[in-house]
Protein backbone atom coordinates (compact mmCIF):
# COMPACT_ATOMS: atom_id res chain seq x y z
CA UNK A 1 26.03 -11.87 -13.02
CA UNK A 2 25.58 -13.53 -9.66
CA UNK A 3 27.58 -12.41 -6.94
CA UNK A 4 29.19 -15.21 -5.00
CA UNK A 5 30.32 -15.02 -1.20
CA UNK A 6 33.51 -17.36 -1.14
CA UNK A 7 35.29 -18.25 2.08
CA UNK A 8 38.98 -17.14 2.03
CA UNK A 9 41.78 -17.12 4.29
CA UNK A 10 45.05 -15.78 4.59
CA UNK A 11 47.71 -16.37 6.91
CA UNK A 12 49.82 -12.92 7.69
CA UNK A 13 53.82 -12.54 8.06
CA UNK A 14 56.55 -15.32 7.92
CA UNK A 15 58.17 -12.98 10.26
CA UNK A 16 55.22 -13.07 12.99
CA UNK A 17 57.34 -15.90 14.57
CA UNK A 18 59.96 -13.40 15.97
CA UNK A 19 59.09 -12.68 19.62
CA UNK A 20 60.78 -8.72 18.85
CA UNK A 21 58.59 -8.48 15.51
CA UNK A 22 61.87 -7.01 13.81
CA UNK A 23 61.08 -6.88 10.36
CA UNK A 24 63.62 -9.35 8.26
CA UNK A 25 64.32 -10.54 4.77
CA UNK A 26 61.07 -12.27 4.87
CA UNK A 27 59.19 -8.95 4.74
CA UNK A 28 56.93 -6.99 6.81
CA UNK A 29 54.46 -8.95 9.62
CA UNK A 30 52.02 -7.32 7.55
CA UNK A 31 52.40 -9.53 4.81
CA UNK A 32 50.67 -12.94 3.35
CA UNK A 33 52.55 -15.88 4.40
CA UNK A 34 54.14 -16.96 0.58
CA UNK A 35 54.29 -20.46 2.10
CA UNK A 36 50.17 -20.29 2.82
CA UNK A 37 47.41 -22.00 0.33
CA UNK A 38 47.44 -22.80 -3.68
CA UNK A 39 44.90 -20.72 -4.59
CA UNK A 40 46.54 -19.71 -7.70
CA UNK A 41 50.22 -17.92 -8.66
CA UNK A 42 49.33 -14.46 -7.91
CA UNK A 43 47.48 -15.26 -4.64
CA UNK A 44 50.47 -16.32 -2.56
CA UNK A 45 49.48 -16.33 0.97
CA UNK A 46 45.78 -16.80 0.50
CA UNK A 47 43.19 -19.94 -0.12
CA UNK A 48 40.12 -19.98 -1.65
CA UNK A 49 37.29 -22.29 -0.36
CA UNK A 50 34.65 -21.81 -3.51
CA UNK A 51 31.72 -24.02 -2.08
CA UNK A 52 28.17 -22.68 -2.23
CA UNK A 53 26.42 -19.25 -2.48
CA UNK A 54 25.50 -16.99 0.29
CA UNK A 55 27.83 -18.34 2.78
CA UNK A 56 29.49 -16.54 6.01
CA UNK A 57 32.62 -17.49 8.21
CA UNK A 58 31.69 -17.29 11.87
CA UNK A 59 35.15 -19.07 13.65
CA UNK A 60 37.97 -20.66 12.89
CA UNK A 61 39.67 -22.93 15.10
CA UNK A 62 43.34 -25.02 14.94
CA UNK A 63 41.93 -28.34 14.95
CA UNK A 64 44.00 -32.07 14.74
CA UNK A 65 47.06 -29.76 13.63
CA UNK A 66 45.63 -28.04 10.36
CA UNK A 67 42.06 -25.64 10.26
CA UNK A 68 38.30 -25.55 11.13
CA UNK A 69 36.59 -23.71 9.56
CA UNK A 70 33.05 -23.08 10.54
CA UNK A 71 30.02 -21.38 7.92
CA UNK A 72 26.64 -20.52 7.57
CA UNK A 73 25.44 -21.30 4.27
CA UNK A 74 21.75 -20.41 2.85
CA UNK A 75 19.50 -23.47 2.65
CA UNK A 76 18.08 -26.06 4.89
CA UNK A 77 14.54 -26.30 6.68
CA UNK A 78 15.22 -23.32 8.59
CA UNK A 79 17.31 -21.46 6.41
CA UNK A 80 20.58 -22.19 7.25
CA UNK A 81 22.72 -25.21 7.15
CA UNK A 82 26.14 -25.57 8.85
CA UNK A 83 29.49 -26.12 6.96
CA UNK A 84 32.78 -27.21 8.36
CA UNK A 85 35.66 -27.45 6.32
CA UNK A 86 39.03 -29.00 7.64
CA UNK A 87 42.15 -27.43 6.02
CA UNK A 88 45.94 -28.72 6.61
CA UNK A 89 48.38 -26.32 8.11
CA UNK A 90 48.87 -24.42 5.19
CA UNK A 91 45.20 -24.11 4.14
CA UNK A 92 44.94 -26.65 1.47
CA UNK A 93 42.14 -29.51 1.62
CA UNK A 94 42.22 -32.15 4.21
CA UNK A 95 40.22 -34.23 2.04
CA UNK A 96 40.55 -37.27 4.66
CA UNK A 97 38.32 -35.29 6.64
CA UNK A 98 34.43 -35.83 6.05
CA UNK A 99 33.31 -35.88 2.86
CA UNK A 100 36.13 -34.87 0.63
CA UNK A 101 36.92 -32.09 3.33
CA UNK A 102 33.54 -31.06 3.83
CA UNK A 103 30.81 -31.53 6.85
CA UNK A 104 27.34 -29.91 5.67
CA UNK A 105 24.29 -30.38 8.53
CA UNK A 106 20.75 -29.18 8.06
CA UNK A 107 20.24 -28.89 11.67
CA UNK A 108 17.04 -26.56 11.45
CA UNK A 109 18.64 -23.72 11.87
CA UNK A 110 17.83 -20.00 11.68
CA UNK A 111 21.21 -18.70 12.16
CA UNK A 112 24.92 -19.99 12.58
CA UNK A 113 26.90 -17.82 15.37
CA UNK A 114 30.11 -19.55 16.66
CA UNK A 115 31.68 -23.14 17.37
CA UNK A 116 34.17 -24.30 20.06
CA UNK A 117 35.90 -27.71 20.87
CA UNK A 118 35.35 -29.04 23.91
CA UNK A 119 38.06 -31.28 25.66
CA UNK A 120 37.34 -34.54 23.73
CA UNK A 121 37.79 -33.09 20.51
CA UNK A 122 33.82 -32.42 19.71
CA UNK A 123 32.76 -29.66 17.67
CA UNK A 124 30.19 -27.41 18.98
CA UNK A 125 28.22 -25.10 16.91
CA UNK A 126 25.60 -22.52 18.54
CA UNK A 127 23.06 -20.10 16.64
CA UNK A 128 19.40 -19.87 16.46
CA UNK A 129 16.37 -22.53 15.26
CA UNK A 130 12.58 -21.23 14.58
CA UNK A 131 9.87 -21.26 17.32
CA UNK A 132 6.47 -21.35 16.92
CA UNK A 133 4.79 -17.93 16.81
CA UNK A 134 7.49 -16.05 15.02
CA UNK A 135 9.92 -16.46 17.95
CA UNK A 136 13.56 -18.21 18.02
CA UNK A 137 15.72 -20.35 20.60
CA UNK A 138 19.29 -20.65 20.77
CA UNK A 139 20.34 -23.98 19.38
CA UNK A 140 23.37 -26.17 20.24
CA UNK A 141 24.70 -28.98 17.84
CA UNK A 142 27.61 -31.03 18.58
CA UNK A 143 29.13 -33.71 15.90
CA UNK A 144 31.87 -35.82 16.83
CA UNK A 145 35.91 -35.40 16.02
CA UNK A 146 35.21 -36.72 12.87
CA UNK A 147 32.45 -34.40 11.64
CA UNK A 148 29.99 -36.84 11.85
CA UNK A 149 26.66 -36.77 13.99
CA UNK A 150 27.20 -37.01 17.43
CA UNK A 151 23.86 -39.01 18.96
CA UNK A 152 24.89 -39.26 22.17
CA UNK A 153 23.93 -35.51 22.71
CA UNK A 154 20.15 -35.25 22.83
CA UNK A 155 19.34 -38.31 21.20
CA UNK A 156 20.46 -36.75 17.73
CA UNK A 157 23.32 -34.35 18.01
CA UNK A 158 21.22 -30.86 18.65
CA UNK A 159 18.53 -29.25 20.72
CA UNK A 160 17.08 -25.59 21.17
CA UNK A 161 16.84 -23.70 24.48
CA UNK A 162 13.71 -21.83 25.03
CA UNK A 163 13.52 -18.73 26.68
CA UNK A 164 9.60 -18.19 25.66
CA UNK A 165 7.65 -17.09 28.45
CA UNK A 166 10.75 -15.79 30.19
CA UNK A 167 8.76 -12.69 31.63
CA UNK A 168 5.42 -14.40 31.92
CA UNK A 169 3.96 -12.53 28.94
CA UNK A 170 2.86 -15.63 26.62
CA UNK A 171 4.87 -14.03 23.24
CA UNK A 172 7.28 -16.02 21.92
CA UNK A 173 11.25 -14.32 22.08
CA UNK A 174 14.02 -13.79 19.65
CA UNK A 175 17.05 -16.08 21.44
CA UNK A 176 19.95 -16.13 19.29
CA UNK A 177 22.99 -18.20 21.35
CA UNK A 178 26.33 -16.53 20.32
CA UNK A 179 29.48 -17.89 22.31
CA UNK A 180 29.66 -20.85 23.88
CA UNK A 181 32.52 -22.12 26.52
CA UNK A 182 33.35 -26.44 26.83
CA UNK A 183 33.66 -27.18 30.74
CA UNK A 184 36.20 -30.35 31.17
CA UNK A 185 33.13 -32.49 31.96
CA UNK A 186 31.60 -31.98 28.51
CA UNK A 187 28.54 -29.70 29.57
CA UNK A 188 28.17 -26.43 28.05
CA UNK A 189 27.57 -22.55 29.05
CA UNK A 190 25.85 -20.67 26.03
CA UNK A 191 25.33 -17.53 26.56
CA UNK A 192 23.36 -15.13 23.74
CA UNK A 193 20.84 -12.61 23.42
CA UNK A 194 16.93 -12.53 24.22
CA UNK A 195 14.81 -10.07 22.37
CA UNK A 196 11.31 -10.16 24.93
CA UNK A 197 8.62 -7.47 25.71
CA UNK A 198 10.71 -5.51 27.86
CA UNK A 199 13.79 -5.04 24.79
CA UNK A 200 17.39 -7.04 24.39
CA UNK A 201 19.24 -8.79 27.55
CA UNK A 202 21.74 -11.34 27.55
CA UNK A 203 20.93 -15.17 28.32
CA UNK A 204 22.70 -17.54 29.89
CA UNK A 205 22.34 -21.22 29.66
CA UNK A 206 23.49 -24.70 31.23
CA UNK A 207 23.70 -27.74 28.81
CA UNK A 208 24.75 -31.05 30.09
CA UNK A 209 27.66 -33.00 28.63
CA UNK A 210 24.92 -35.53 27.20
CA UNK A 211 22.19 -33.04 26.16
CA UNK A 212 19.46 -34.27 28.30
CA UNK A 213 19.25 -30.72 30.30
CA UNK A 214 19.26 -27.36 28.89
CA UNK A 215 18.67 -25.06 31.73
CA UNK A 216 17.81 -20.94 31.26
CA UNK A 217 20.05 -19.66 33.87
CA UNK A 218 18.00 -16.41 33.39
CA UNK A 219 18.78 -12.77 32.24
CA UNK A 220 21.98 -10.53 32.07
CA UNK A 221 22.07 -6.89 32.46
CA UNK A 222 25.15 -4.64 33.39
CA UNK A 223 23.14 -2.24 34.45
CA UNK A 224 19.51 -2.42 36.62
CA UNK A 225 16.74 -2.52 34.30
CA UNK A 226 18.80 -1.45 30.81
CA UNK A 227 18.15 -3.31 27.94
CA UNK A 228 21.79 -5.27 27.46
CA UNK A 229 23.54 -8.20 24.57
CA UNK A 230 25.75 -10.54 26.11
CA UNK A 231 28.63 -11.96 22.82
CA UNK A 232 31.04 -13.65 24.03
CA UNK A 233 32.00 -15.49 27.64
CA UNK A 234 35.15 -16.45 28.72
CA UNK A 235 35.82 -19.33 31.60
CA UNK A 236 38.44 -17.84 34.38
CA UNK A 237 40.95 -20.45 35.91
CA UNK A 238 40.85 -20.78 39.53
CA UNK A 239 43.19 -18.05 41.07
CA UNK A 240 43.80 -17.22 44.76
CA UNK A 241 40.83 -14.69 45.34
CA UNK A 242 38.69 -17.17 43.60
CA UNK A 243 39.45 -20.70 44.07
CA UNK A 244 36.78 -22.68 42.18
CA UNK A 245 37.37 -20.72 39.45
CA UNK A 246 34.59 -18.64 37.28
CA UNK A 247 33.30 -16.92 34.42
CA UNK A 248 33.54 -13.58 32.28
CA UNK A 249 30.43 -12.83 29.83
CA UNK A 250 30.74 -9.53 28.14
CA UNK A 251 28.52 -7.62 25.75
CA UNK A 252 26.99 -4.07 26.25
CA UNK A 253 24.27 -1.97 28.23
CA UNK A 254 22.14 0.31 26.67
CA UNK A 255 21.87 3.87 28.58
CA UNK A 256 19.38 6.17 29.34
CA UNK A 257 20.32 8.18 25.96
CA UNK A 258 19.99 4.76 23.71
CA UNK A 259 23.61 4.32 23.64
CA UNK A 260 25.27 1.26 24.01
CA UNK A 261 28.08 0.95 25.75
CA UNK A 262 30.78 -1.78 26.85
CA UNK A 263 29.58 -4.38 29.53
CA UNK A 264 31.12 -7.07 31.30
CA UNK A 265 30.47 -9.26 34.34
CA UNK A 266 32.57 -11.50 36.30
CA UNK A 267 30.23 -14.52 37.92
CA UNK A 268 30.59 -17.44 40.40
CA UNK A 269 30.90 -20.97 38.98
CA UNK A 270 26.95 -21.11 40.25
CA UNK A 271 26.53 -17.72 37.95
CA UNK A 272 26.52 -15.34 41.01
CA UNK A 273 27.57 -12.41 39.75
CA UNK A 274 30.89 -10.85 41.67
CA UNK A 275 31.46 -7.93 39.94
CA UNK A 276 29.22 -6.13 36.83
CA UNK A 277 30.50 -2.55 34.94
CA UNK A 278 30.44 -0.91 31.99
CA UNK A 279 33.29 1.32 30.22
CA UNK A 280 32.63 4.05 27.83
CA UNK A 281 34.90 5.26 25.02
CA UNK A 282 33.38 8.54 24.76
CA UNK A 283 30.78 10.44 27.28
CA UNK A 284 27.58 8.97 27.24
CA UNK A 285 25.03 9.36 24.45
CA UNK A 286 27.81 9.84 21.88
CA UNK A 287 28.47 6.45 20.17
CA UNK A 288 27.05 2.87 20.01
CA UNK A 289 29.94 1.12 21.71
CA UNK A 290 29.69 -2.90 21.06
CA UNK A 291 31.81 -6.05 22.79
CA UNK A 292 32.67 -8.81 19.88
CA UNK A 293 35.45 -10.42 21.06
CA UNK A 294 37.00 -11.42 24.57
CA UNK A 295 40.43 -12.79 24.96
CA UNK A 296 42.17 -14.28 27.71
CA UNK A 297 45.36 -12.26 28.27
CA UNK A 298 46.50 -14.52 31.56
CA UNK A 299 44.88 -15.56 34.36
CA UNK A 300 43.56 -12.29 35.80
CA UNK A 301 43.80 -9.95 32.53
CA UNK A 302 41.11 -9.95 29.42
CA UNK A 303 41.21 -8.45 26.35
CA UNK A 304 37.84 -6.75 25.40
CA UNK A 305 37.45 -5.52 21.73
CA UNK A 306 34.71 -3.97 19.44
CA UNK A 307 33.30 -0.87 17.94
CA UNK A 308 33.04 2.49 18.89
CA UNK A 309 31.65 5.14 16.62
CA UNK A 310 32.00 2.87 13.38
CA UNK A 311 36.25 2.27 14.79
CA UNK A 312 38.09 -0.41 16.32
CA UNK A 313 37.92 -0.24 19.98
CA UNK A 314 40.05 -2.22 22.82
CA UNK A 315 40.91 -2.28 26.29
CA UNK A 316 42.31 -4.88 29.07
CA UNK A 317 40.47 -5.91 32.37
CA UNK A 318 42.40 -7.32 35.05
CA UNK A 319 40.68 -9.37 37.79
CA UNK A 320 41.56 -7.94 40.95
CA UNK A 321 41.33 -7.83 44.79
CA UNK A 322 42.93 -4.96 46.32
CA UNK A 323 41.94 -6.11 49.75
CA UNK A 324 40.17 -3.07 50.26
CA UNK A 325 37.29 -3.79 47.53
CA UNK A 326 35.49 -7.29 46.93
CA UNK A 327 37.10 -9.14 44.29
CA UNK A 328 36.22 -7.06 40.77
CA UNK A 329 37.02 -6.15 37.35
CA UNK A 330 38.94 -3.19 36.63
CA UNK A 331 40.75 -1.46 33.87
CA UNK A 332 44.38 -2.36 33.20
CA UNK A 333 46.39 1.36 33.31
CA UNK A 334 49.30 -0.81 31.61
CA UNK A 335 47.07 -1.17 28.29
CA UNK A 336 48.10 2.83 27.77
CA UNK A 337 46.20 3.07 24.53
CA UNK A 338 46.74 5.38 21.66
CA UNK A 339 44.96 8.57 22.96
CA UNK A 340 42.78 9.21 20.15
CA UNK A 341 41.61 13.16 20.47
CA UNK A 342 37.74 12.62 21.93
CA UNK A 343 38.51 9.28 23.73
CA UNK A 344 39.34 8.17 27.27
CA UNK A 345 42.52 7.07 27.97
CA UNK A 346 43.75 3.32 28.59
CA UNK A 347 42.21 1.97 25.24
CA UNK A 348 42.73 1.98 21.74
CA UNK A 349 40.66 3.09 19.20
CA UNK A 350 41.43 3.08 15.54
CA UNK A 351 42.24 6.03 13.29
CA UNK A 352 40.24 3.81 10.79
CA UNK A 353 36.58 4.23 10.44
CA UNK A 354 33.70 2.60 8.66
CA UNK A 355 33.70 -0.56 10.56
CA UNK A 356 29.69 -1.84 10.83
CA UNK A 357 27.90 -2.41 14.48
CA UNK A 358 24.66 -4.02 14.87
CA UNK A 359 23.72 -2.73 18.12
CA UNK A 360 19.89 -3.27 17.83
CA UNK A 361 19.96 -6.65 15.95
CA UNK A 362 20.94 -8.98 19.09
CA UNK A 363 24.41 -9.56 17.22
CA UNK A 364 27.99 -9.05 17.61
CA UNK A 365 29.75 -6.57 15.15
CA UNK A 366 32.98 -8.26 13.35
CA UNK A 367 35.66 -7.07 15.49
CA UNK A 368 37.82 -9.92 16.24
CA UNK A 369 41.32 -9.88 18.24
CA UNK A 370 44.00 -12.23 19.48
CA UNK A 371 46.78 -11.59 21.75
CA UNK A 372 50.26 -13.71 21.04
CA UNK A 373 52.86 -15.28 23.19
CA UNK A 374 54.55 -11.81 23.24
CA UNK A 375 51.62 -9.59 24.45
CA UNK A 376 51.11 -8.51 20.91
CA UNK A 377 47.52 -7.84 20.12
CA UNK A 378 45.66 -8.09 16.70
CA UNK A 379 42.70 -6.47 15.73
CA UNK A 380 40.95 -7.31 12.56
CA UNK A 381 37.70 -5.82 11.02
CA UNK A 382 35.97 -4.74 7.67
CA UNK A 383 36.25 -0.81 6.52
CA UNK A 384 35.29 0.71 3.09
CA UNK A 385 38.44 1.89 0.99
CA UNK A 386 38.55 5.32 1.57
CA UNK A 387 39.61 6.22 -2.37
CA UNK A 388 37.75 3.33 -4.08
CA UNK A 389 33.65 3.73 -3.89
CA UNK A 390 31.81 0.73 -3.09
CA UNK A 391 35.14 -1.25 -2.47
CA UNK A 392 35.75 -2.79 1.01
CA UNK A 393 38.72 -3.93 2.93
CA UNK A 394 39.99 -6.53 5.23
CA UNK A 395 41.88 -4.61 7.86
CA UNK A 396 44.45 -5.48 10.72
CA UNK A 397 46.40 -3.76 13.35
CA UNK A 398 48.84 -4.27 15.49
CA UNK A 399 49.00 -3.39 19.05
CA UNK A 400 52.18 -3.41 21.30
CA UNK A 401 51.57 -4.97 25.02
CA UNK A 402 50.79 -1.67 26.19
CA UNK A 403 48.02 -1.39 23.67
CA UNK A 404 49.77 1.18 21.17
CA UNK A 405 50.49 0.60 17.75
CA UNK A 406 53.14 -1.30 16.70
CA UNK A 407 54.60 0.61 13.91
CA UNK A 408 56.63 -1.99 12.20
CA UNK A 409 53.67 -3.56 11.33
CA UNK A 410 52.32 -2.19 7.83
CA UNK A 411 52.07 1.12 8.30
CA UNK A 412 52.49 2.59 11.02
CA UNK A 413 50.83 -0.61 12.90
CA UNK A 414 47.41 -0.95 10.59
CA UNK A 415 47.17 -3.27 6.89
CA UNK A 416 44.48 -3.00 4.66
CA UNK A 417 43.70 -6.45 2.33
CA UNK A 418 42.06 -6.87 -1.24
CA UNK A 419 41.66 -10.63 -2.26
CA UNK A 420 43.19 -11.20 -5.62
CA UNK A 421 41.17 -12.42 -8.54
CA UNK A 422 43.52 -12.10 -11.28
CA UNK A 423 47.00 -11.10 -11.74
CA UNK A 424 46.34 -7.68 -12.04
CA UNK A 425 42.62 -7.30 -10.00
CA UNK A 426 40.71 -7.95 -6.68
CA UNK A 427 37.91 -8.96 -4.50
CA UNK A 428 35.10 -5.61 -4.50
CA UNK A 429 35.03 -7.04 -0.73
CA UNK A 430 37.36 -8.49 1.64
CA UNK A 431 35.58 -9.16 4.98
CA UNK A 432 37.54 -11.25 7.68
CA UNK A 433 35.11 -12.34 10.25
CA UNK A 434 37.26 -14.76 12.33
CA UNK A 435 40.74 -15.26 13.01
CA UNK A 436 43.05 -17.77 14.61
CA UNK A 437 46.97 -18.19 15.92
CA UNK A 438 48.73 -20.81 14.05
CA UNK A 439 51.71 -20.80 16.65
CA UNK A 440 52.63 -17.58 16.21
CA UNK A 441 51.02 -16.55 12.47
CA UNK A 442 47.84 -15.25 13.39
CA UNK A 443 45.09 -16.65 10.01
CA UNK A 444 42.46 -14.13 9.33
CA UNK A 445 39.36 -15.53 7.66
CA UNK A 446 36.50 -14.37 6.02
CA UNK A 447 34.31 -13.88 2.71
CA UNK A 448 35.37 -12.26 -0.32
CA UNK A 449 32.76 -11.27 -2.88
CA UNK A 450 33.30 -11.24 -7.01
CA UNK A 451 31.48 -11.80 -9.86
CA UNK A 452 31.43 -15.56 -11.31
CA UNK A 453 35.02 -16.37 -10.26
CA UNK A 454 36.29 -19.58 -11.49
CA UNK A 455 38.66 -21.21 -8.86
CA UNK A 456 40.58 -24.76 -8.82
CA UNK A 457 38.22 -26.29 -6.27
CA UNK A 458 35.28 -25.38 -8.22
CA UNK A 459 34.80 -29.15 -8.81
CA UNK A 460 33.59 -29.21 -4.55
């Protein structure tokens, strides 16, 4: 039998709406919205999206007041074409959208990564297209609201950035774009990860609203001369100590013991960097420690999630300018943490473990987090069932503002996730890869994996 990765997604807790997260008659927080998808009677609170083989969910996005949905999906010149999929509110098909809900774009690519909006609506999408010689760039492809082509950028909707030559050896480089930001003008920052002679570093990049310029804005490193990934970047509103504004890439730094480790950097508009650090969970040279996700908290505090040691791993940055130090980032000593025995204090770290890293393959491990209108912070991830053998789980948890668990959600602040197949069985594998706030019902999304499963939509 053929085993078929299906895009799912499930929106959590009728009850997420109350700004105390009391638990009511609707249930726990924990649970699958009833009121969510039509996948079948027993799946209350999830949808099924069966579409093609050998796809993966890399962002999810509220878009013209229902979902984007944004896959990779084997096939294409380069090996990977793009899906979109627009679902209403409450994750049915928006079959006005496209072509009967569907978007599907054989853009060359290698590799799908993540898409944004920008401010007129356009949907961005950033990965990876072949080079010559073995070597990658990042690629950019924008369509329009509509899901259609959008020609005004580049002359046909998509272009690569090349980073070949970057150190003057001639050999083509791995570039793999992973986040991208939308500036109000339309241009783009893309920001990703270079494999050259000298190992990983982050790249930067400047695209122009219309395409025409892609511009290398050169290498980032948290620390001098260690090999570094840059995932995700984050544009900073203009604040007192730093009127025009700014950015926030973070990723990690490899150290002298081949560790990685946290990493972030807080730049100029023009890219100048103001302040670059790196956090450890544990001493150095104990764990691969990876950045996938970076949330804006306010307008001087970040969330920073990931892995450490195969767990869950958060902490909060605040921008700030003591007036006796240069405008920098620091920990927040107000995200307390749950003082996990072998871990630093002022961050969380899951009592779950299992959940992947990649820290040598230039991408960002799975670890994706939100924070809602009441400081509340959710962390979701993949972990194998610790009773079931070759079974994995969706997971979230629940944070308090101060970073601790927040027991009345689940249990004790964590939920574990099986999608069901049948009345009385489920998914071997429940992976949530991206995740969204519908007002205040965060949507976790995701593949599940099961043998030959018939579904309503199978006629897509």
């Amino acid at each position: 039998m053929t085993i078929r990765n299906r895009f799912l997604a499930l929106l959590m807790g009728a009850c997420a709406l109350m700004a105390a997260g009391a638990v009511t008659a609707a249930g726990n927080p924990a649970d699958p919205d009833p009121t969510f998808g039509n996948y079948a009677s027993f799946g209350k609170g999830w949808q099924l999206i069966p579409v093609m083989e050998d796809q993966f969910v890399v962002a999810v996005v509220p878009f013209g007041g229902g979902i984007l949905v944004c896959m990779s999906e084997d096939g294409g010149a380069g090996g990977q074409l793009i899906r979109l999929t627009k679902r209403h509110a409450d994750g049915t098909l928006d079959t006005s959208w496209g072509t009967n809900g569907h978007v599907v774009k054989d853009a060359y690519l290698y590799g799908v990564a993540d898409m944004t909006l920008d401010k007129q609506g356009r949907i961005v999408v950033v990965g990876a297209t072949p080079a010559g010689g073995g070597g990658y760039h990042m690629a950019v492809v924008r369509f329009k609201a509509d899901g259609t082509d959008d020609a005004s950028f580049a002359g046909d909707g998509g272009l690569a950035v090349s980073f070949n030559d970057w150190d003057g050896s001639g050999n083509p480089f791995v570039c793999v774009a992973q986040s991208a930001i939308a500036l109000p003008s339309g241009s783009l920052i893309v920001v990703g990860n270079v494999l050259g002679t000298g190992g990983w570093t982050g790249g930067t990049a400047f695209i122009s609203a219309d395409g025409n310029t892609a511009q290398p804005l050169g290498d980032m490193r948290f620390e001098t001369g260690r090999p570094a990934v840059v995932n995700r970047i984050l544009e900073v509103a203009s604040i007192p100590e730093m009127p025009q504004g700014g950015y926030v890439v973070a990723g990690a730094s490899q150290n002298s013991a081949g560790k990685w480790r946290f990493g972030a950097a807080l730049l100029k508009k023009d890219h100048t960097p103001l302040s670059i650090t790196t956090w450890a969970f544990q001493g150095d040279g104990q764990a691969d420690e990876i950045v996938s996700d970076l949330t804006a908290v306010d307008a001087t505090h970040l969330l920073v999630a990931g892995t450490t040691n195969d767990r869950m791993a958060a902490l909060r940055l605040q921008i700030l300018d003591d007036h006796v130090h240069p405008i920098h980032l620091a920990l927040d000593t107000s995200f307390v943490g749950n003082s996990q025995a072998g871990y630093f204090g002022y961050r969380y770290v899951s009592p779950e473990t299992g959940v992947p890293d990649v820290p040598v393959s230039g991408l960002r491990p799975f670890v994706r987090s939100l924070q809602d209108a009441s400081g509340r912070v959710l962390l979701a991830a993949t972990i194998p069932s610790p009773v079931i053998p070759n079974v994995y789980l969706g997971l979230a948890s629940r944070l308090d503002a101060a970073g601790q668990p927040d027991v009345g959600f689940g249990s004790a602040g964590s939920a574990s996730y099986r999608f069901p197949v049948s009345e009385t069985g489920f998914s071997d594998r429940t992976i949530f890869t991206a995740m969204m706030l519908q007002g205040e019902k965060p949507v976790l999304a995701g593949i599940m994996e099961n043998p030959d499963l018939i579904s309503p939509e199978s006629q897509l």
